[in-house]
Each structure stands twice: as C-alpha cells, then as structure tokens.
N, C-alpha and C. Protein backbone atom coordinates (compact mmCIF):
# COMPACT_ATOMS: atom_id res chain seq x y z
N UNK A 1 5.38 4.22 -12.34
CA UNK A 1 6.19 4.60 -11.22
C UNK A 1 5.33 5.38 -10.23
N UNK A 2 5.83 5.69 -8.55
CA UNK A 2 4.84 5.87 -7.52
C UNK A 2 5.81 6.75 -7.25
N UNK A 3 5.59 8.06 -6.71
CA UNK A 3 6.38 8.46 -6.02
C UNK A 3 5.55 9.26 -4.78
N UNK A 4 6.89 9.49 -4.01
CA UNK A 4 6.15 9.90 -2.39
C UNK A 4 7.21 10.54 -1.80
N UNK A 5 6.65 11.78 -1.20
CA UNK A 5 6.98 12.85 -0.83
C UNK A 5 7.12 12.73 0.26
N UNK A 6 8.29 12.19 1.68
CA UNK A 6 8.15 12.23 2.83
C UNK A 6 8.70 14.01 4.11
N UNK A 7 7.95 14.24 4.46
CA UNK A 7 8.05 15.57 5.33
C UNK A 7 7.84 15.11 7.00
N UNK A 8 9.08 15.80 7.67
CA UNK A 8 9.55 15.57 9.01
C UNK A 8 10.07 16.70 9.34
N UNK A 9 11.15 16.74 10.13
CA UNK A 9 11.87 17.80 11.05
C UNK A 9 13.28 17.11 11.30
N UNK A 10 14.25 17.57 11.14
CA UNK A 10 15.56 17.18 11.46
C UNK A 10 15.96 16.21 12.61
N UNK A 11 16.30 15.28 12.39
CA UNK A 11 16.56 14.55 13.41
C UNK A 11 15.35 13.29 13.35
N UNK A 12 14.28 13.72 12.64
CA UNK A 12 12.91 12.83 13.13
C UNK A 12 12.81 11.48 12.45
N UNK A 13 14.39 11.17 11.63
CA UNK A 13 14.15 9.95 10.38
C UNK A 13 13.50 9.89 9.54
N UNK A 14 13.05 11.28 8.45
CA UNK A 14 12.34 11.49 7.26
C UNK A 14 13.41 10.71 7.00
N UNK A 15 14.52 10.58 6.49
CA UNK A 15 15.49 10.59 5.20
C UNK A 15 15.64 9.01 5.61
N UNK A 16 15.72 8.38 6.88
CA UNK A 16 15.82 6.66 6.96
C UNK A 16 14.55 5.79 6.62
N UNK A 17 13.43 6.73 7.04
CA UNK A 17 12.16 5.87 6.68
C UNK A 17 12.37 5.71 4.83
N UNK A 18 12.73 6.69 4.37
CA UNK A 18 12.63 6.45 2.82
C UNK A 18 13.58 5.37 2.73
N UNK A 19 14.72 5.43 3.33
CA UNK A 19 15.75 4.21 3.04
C UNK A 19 15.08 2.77 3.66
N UNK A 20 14.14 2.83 4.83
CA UNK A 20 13.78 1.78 4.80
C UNK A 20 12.66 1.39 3.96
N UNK A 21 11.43 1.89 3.32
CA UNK A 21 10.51 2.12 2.18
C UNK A 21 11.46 1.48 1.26
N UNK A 22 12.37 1.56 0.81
CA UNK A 22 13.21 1.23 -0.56
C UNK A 22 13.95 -0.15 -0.07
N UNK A 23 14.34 -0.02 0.93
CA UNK A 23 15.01 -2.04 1.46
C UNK A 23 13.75 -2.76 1.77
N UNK A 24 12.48 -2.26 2.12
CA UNK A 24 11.52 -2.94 1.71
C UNK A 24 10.71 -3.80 0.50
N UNK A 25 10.81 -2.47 -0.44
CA UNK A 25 10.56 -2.83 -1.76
C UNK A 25 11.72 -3.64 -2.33
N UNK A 26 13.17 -3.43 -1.78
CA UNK A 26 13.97 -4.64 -2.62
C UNK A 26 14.08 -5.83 -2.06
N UNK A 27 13.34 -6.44 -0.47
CA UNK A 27 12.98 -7.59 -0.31
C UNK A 27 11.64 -7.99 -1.03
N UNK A 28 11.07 -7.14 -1.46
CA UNK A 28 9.79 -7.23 -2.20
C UNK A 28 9.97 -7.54 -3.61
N UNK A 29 11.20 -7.82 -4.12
CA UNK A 29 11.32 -7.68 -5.35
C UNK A 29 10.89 -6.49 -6.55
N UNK A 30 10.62 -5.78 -5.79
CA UNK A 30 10.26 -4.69 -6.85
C UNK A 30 11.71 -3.20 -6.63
N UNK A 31 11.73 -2.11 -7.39
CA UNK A 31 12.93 -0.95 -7.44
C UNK A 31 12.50 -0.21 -6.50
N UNK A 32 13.50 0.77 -6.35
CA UNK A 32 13.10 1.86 -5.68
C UNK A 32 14.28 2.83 -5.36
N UNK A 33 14.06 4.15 -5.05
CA UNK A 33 14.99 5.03 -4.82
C UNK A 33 14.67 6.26 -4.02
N UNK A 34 15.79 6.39 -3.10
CA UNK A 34 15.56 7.29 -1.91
C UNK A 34 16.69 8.26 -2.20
N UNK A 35 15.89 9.29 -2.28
CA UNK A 35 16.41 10.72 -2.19
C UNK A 35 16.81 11.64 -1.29
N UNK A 36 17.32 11.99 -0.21
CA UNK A 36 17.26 12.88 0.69
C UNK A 36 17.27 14.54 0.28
N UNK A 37 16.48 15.33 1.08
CA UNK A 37 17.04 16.62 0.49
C UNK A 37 17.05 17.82 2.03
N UNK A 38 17.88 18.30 2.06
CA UNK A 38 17.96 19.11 3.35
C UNK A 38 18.39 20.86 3.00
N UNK A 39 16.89 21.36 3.95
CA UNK A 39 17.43 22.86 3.72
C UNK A 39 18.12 23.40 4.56
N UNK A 40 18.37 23.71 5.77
CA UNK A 40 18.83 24.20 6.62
C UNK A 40 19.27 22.90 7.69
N UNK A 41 20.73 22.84 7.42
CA UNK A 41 20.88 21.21 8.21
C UNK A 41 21.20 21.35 9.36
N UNK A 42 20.17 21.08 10.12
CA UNK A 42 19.95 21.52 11.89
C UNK A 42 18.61 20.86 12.46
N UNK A 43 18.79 20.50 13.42
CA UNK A 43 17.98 19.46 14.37
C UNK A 43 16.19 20.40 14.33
N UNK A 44 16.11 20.05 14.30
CA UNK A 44 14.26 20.25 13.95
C UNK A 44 13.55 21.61 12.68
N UNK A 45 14.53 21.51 11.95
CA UNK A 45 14.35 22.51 10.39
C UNK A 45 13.41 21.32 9.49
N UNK A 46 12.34 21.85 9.15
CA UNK A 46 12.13 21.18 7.97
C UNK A 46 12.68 20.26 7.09
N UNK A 47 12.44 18.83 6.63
CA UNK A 47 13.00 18.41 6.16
C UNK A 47 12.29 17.67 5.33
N UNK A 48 12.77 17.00 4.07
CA UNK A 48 11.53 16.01 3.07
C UNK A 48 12.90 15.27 2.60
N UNK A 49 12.13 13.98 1.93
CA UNK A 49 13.09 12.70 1.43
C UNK A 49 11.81 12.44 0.26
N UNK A 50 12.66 12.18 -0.63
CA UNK A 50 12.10 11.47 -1.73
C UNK A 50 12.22 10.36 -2.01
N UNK A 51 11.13 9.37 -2.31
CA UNK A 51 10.92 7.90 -2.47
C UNK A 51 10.21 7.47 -3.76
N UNK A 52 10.87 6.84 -4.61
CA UNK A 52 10.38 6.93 -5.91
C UNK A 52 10.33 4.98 -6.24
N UNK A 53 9.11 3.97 -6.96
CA UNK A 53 8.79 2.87 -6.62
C UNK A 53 8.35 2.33 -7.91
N UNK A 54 9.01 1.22 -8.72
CA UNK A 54 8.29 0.99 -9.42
C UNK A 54 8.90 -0.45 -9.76
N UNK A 55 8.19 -1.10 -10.84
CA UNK A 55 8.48 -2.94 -11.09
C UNK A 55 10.22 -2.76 -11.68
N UNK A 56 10.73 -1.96 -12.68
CA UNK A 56 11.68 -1.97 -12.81
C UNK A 56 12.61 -0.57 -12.61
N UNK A 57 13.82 -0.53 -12.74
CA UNK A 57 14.78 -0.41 -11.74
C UNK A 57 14.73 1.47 -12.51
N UNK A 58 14.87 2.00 -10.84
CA UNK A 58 14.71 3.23 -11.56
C UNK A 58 15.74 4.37 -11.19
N UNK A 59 16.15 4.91 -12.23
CA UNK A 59 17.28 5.93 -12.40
C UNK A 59 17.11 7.70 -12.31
N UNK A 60 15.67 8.16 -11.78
CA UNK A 60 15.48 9.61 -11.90
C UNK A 60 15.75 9.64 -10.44
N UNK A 61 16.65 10.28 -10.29
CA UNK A 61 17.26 11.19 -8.62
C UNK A 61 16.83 12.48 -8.28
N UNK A 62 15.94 13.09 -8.92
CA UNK A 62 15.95 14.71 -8.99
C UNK A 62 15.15 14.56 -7.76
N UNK A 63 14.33 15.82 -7.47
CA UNK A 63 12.95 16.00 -6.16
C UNK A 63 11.64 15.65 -6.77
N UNK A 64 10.56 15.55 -6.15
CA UNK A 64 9.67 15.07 -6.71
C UNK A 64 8.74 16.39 -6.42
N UNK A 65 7.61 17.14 -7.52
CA UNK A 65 7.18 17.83 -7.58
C UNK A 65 5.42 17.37 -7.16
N UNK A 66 5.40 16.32 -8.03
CA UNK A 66 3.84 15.83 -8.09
C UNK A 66 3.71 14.22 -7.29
N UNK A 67 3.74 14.15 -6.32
CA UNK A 67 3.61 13.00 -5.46
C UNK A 67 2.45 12.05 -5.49
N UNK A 68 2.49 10.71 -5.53
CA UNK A 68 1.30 10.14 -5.52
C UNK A 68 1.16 10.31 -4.14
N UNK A 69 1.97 9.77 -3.19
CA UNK A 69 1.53 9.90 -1.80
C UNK A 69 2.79 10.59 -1.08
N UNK A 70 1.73 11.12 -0.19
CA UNK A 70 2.52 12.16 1.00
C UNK A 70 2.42 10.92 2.33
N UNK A 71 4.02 11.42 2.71
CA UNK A 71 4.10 10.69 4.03
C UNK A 71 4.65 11.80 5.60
N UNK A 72 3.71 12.20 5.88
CA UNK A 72 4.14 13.45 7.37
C UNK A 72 4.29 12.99 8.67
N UNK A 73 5.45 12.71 8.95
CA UNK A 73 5.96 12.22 10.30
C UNK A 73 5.54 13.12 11.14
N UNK A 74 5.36 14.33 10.95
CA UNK A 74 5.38 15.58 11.67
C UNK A 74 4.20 16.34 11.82
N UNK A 75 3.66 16.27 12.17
CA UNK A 75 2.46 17.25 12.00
C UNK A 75 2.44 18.43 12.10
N UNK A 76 3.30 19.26 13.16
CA UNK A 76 3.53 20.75 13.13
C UNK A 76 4.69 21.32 11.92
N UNK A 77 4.86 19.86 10.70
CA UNK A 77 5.82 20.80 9.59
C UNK A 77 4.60 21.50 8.80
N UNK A 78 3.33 21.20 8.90
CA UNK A 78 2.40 22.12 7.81
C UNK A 78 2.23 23.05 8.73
N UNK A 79 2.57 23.63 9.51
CA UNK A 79 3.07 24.87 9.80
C UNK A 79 4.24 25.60 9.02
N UNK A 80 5.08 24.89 8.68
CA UNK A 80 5.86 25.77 7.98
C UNK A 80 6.25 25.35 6.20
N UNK A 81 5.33 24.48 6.03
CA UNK A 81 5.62 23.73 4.71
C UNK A 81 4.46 23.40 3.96
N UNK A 82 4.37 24.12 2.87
CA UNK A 82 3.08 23.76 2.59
C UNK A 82 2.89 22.35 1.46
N UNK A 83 2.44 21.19 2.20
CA UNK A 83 2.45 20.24 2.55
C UNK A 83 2.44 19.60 0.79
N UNK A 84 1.18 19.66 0.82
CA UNK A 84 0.16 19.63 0.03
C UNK A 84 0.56 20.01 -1.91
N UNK A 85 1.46 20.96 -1.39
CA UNK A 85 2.05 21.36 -2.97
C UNK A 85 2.25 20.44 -4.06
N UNK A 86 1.70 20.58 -4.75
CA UNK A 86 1.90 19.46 -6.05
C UNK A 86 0.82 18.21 -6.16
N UNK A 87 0.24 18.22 -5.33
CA UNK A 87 -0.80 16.85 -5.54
C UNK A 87 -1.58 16.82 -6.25
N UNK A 88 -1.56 16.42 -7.52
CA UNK A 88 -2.68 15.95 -8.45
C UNK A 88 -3.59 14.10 -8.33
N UNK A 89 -4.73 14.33 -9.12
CA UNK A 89 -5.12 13.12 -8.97
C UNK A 89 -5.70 12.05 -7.99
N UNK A 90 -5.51 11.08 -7.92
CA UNK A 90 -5.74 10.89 -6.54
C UNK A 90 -4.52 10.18 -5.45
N UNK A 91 -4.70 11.46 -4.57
CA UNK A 91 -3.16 11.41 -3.96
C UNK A 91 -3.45 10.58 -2.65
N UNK A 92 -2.58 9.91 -2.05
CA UNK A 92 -2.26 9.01 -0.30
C UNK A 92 -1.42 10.09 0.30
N UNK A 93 -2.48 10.20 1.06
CA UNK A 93 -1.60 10.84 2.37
C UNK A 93 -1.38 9.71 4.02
N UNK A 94 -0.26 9.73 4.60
CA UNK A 94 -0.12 8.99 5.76
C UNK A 94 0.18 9.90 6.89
N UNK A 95 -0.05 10.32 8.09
CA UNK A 95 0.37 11.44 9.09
C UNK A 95 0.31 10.85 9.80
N UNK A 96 0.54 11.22 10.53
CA UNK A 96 0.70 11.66 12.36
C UNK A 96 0.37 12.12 12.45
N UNK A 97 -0.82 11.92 13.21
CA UNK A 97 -1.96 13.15 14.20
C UNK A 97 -3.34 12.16 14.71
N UNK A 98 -3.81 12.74 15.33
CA UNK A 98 -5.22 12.27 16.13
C UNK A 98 -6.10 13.13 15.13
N UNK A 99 -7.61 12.85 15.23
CA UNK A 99 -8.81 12.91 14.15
C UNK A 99 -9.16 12.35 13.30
N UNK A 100 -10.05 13.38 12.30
CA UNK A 100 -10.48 12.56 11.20
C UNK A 100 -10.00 13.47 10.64
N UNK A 101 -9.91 13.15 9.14
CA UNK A 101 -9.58 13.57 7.61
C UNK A 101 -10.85 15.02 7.51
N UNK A 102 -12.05 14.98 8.39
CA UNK A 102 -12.39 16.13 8.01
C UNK A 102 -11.77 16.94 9.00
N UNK A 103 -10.56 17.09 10.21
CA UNK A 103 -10.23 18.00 10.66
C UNK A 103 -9.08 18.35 10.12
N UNK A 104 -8.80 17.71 9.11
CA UNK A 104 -7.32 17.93 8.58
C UNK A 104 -7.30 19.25 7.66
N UNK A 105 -8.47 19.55 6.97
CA UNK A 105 -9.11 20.63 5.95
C UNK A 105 -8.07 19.93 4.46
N UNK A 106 -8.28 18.86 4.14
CA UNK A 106 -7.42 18.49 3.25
C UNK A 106 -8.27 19.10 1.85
N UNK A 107 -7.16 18.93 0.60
CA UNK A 107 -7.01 19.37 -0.73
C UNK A 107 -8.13 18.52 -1.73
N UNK A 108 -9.17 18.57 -2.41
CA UNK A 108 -9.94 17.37 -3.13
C UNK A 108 -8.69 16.42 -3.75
N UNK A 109 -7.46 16.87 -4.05
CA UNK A 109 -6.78 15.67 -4.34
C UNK A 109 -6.11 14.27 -3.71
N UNK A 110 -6.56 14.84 -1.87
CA UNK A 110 -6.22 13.59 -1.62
C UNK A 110 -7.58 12.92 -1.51
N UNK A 111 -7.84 11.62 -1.95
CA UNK A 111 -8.66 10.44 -1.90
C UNK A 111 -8.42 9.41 -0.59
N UNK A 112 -7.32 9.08 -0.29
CA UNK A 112 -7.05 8.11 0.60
C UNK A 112 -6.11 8.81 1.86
N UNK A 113 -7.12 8.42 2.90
CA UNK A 113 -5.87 8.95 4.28
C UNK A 113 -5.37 7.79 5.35
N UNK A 114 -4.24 7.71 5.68
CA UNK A 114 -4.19 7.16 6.52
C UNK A 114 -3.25 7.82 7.91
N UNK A 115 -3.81 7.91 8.80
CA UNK A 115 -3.90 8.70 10.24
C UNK A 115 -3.21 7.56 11.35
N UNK A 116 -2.41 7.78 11.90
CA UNK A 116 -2.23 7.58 13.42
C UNK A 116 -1.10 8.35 14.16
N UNK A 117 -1.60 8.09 15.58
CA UNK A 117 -0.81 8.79 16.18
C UNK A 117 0.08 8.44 17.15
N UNK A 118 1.56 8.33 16.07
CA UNK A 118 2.77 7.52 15.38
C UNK A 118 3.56 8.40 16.90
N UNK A 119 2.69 9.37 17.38
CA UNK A 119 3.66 10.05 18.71
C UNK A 119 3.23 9.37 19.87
N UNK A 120 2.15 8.69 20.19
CA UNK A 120 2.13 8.35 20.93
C UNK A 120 2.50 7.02 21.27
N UNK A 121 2.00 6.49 20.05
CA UNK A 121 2.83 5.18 19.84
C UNK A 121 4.75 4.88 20.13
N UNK A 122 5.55 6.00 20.02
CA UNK A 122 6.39 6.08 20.00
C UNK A 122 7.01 6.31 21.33
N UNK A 123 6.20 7.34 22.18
CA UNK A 123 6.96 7.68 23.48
C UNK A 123 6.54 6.18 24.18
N UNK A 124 5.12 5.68 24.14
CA UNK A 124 4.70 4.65 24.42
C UNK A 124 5.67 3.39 24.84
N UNK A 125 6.48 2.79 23.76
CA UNK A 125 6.98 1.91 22.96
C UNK A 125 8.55 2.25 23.39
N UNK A 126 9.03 3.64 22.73
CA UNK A 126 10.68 3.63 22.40
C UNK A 126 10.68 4.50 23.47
N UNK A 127 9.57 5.20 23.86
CA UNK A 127 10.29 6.29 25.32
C UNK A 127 10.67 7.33 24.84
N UNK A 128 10.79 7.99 22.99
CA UNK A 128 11.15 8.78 22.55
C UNK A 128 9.88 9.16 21.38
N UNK A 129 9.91 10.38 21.07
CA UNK A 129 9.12 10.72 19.74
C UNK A 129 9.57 10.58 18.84
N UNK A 130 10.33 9.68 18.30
CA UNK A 130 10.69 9.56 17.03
C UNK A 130 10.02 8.42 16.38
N UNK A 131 9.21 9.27 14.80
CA UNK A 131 8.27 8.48 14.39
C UNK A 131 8.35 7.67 13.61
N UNK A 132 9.66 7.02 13.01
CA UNK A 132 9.52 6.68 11.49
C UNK A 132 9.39 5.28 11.48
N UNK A 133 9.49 4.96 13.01
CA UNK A 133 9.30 3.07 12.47
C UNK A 133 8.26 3.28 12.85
N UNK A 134 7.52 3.40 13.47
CA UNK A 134 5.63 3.23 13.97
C UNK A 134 4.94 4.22 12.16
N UNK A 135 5.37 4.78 11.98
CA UNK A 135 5.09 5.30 10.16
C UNK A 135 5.20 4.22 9.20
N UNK A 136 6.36 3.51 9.12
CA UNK A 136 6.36 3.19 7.90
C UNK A 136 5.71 1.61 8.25
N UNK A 137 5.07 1.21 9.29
CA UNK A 137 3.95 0.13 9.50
C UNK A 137 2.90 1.06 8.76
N UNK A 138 2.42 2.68 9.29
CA UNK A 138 1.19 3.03 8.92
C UNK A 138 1.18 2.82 7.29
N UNK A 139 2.29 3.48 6.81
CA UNK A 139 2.89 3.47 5.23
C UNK A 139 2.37 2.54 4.75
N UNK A 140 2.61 1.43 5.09
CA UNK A 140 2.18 -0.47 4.62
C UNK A 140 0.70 -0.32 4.66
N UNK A 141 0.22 -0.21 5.68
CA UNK A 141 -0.84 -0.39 6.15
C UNK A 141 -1.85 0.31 5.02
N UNK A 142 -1.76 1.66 4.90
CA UNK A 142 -2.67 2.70 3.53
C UNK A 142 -2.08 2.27 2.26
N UNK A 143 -0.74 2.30 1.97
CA UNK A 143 -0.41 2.36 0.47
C UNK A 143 -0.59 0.77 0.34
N UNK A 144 -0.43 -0.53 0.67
CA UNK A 144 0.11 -1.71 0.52
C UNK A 144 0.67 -2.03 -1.15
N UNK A 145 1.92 -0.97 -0.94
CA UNK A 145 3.15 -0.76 -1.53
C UNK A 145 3.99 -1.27 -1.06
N UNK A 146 4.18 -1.85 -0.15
CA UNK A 146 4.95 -2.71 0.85
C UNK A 146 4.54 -3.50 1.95
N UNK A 147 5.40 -4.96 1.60
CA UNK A 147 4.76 -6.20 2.65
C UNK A 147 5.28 -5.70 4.17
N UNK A 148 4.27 -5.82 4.86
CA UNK A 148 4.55 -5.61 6.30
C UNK A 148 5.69 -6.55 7.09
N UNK A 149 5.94 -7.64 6.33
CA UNK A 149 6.93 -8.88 6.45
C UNK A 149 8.41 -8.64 6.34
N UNK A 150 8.00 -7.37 5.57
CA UNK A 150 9.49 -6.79 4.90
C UNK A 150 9.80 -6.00 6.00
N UNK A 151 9.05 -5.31 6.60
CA UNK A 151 9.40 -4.07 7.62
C UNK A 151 10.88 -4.82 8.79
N UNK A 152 10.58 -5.90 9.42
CA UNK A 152 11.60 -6.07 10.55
C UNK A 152 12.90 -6.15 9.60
N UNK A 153 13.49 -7.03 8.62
CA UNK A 153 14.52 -6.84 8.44
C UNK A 153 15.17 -5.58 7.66
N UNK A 154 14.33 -4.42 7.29
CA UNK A 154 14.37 -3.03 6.72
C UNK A 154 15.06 -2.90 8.23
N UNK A 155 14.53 -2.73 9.39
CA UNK A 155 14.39 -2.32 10.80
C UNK A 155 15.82 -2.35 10.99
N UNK A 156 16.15 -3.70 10.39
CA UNK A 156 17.59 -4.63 11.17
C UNK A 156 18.78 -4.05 10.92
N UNK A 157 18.63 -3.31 9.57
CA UNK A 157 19.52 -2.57 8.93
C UNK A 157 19.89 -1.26 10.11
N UNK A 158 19.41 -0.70 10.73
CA UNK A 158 19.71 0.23 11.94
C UNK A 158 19.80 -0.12 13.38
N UNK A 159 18.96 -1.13 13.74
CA UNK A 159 18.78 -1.44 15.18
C UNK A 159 19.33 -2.93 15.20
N UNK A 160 19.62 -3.53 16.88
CA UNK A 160 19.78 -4.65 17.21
C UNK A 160 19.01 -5.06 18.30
N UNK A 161 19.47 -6.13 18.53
CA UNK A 161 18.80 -6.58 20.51
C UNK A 161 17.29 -5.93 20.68
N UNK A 162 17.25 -5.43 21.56
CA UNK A 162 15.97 -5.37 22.18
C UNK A 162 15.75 -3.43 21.64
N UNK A 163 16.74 -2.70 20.95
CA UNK A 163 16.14 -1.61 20.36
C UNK A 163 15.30 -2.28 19.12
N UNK A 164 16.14 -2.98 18.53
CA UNK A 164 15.37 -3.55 17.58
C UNK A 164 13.87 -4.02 17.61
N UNK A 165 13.91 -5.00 18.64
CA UNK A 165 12.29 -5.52 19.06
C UNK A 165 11.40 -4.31 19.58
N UNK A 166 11.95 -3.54 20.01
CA UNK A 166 11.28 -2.41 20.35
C UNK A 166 10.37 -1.48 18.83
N UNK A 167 11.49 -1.48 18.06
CA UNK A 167 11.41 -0.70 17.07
C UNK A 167 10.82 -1.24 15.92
N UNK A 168 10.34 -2.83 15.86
CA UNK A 168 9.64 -3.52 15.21
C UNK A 168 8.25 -3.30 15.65
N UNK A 169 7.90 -3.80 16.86
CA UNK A 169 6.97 -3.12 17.96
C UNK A 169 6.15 -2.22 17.68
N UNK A 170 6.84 -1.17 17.04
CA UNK A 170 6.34 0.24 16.93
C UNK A 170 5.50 0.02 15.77
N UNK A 171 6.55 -0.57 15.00
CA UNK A 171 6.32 -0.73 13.50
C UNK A 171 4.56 -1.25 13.24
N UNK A 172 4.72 -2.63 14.02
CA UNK A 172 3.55 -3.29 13.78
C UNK A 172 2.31 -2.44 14.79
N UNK A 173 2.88 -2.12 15.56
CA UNK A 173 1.23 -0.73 16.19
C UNK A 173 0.87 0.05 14.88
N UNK A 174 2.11 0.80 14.79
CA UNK A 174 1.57 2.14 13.55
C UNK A 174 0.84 1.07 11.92
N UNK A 175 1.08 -0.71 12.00
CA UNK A 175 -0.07 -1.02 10.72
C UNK A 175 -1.26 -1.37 11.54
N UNK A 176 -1.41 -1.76 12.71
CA UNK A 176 -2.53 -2.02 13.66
C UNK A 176 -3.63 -0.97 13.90
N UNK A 177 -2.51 -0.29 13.93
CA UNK A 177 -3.72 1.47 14.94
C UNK A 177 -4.02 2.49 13.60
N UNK A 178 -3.11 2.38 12.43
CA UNK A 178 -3.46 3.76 11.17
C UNK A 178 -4.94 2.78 11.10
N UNK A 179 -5.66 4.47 10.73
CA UNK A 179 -6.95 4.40 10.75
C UNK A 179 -7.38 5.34 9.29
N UNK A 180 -7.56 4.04 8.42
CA UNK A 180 -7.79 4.14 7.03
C UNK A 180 -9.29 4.75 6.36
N UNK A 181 -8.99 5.72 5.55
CA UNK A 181 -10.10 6.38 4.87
C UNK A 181 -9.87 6.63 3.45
N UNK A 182 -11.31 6.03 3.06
CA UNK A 182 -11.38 6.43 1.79
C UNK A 182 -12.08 7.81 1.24
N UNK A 183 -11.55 8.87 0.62
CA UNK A 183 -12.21 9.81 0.66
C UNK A 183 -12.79 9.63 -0.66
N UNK A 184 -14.45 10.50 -0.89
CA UNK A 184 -15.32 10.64 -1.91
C UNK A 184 -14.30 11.77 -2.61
N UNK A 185 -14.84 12.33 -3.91
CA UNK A 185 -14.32 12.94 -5.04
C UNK A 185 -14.45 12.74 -6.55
C-alpha cells in the first residue's frame, strides 16, 4: 500500500484532488481511499487529505502519519505546517513552486521531487489560483501511480463544457511542465 499526504489551504481543492487521485486509480483498476481532514473549517486555514493506494481494496480510514509521498498545492502552508513530518525512506514529494530541490532545503528522506508552478499555470489557464487540476497532472507525471488518460474523466466528475476543457488543460500542463528529480541518498 502507498500512501500520500496531500497539504493545501481551504478552499484550494486539497480534499477533491485526493477524490480525483482515487477515481483515477479506479479507472485504473487498482483501490484507493480518500480521506479528508479539516482543522479550522475556513477559507485559507490549513488543510491535508489523505490518499491511501493499493492492488486490492482498502479499508484503513484513519490519517496517515508516515507518507510515501507528499503532495503541496500550497507552498506558503510550510509556513505553518510542518510539512515534512513523518517521512521515512524514500519519500515523493510534488509542489508548487519555482526552483530547484536544492532551494527547497528538503529532509534526506525525500529521494524524488517533482516541482511546478501549478500557480501560474492556473491563473494562466483558469484565470484563478486554484491548483489541484494542473497538480494532479504533476502527481501522474512524478509518482506514475496514475494513468494520465485517467485524469479527464476524474476531471468530468466536477466540471463540464469549456470549464472542463479548461481544467483538463491545466491538467495536462502541470504533467508537461513538473520538472522531475531524482535525488542522491
């Protein structure tokens, strides 16, 4: 089993990207389960979703402590969240942000990064900052835990018409533009 720790800000679609991550994996034929968890339920508070992935069908709902991969829509939540908590092994991280992995000052446990910047892509594209469909292309793109094929009708499940094409759009920039690293360790 895979699990992944997604961190955002209220309002930003942490808790739908996991729901679409999981209608991905069940056009993929494989399980999956999305968790939401909210501390203070208000428009830009901290927020994380849990996404848990494996060949057969899986029944643990709790939070996830030790993440294989981190997914940060947000970049100013490691300002108030420390991000990083729990990563053993070799962990995937996916963000939002401009640089490289050495400006990130990351943990020796993450090994694999994948970077783009899912904000610009977004005002770009939707006219808004909201990151989670231009993410969960990057998501595909680093973990390939999920077929990129799967992403539009995950999409379809929220959007129609031309938000939709828009929001597919996004999707396929954020597997185009994440800019993949393998880290030594």
């Amino acid at each position: 089993m895979k699990e992944i720790r997604l961190h955002g800000r209220g309002g930003q679609g942490a808790v739908t990207l996991g729901q679409w991550i999981v209608h991905c994996l069940a056009l993929d034929g494989k399980y999956g389960s999305s968790i939401p968890m909210f501390g203070f339920e208000r428009r830009s508070a901290p927020v994380a979703s849990y996404v848990r992935i494996d060949d057969r069908p899986v029944r643990e709902k709790c939070r996830i402590y030790t993440p294989d991969c981190l997914v940060v829509i947000d970049p100013t939540v490691r300002n108030a969240v420390d991000i990083f908590d729990g990563l053993t092994g070799d962990s995937i991280l996916v963000i939002n942000q401009k640089g490289t992995p050495e400006e990130l000052n990351l943990p020796p446990a993450v090994k694999r990064v994948g970077i783009v910047d899912a904000t610009a892509i977004s005002l770009r594209i939707l006219g808004r900052p909201i990151t989670n469909s231009c993410m969960i292309g990057a998501f595909a793109a680093t973990t390939g835990w999920i077929k990129p094929d799967s992403i539009p009708e995950a999409l379809a499940g929220n959007f129609v018409g031309e938000t939709l094409a828009k929001n597919i759009r996004a999707a396929k920039a954020g597997f185009e533009q994440c800019k993949i690293f393998n880290l030594a360790g």
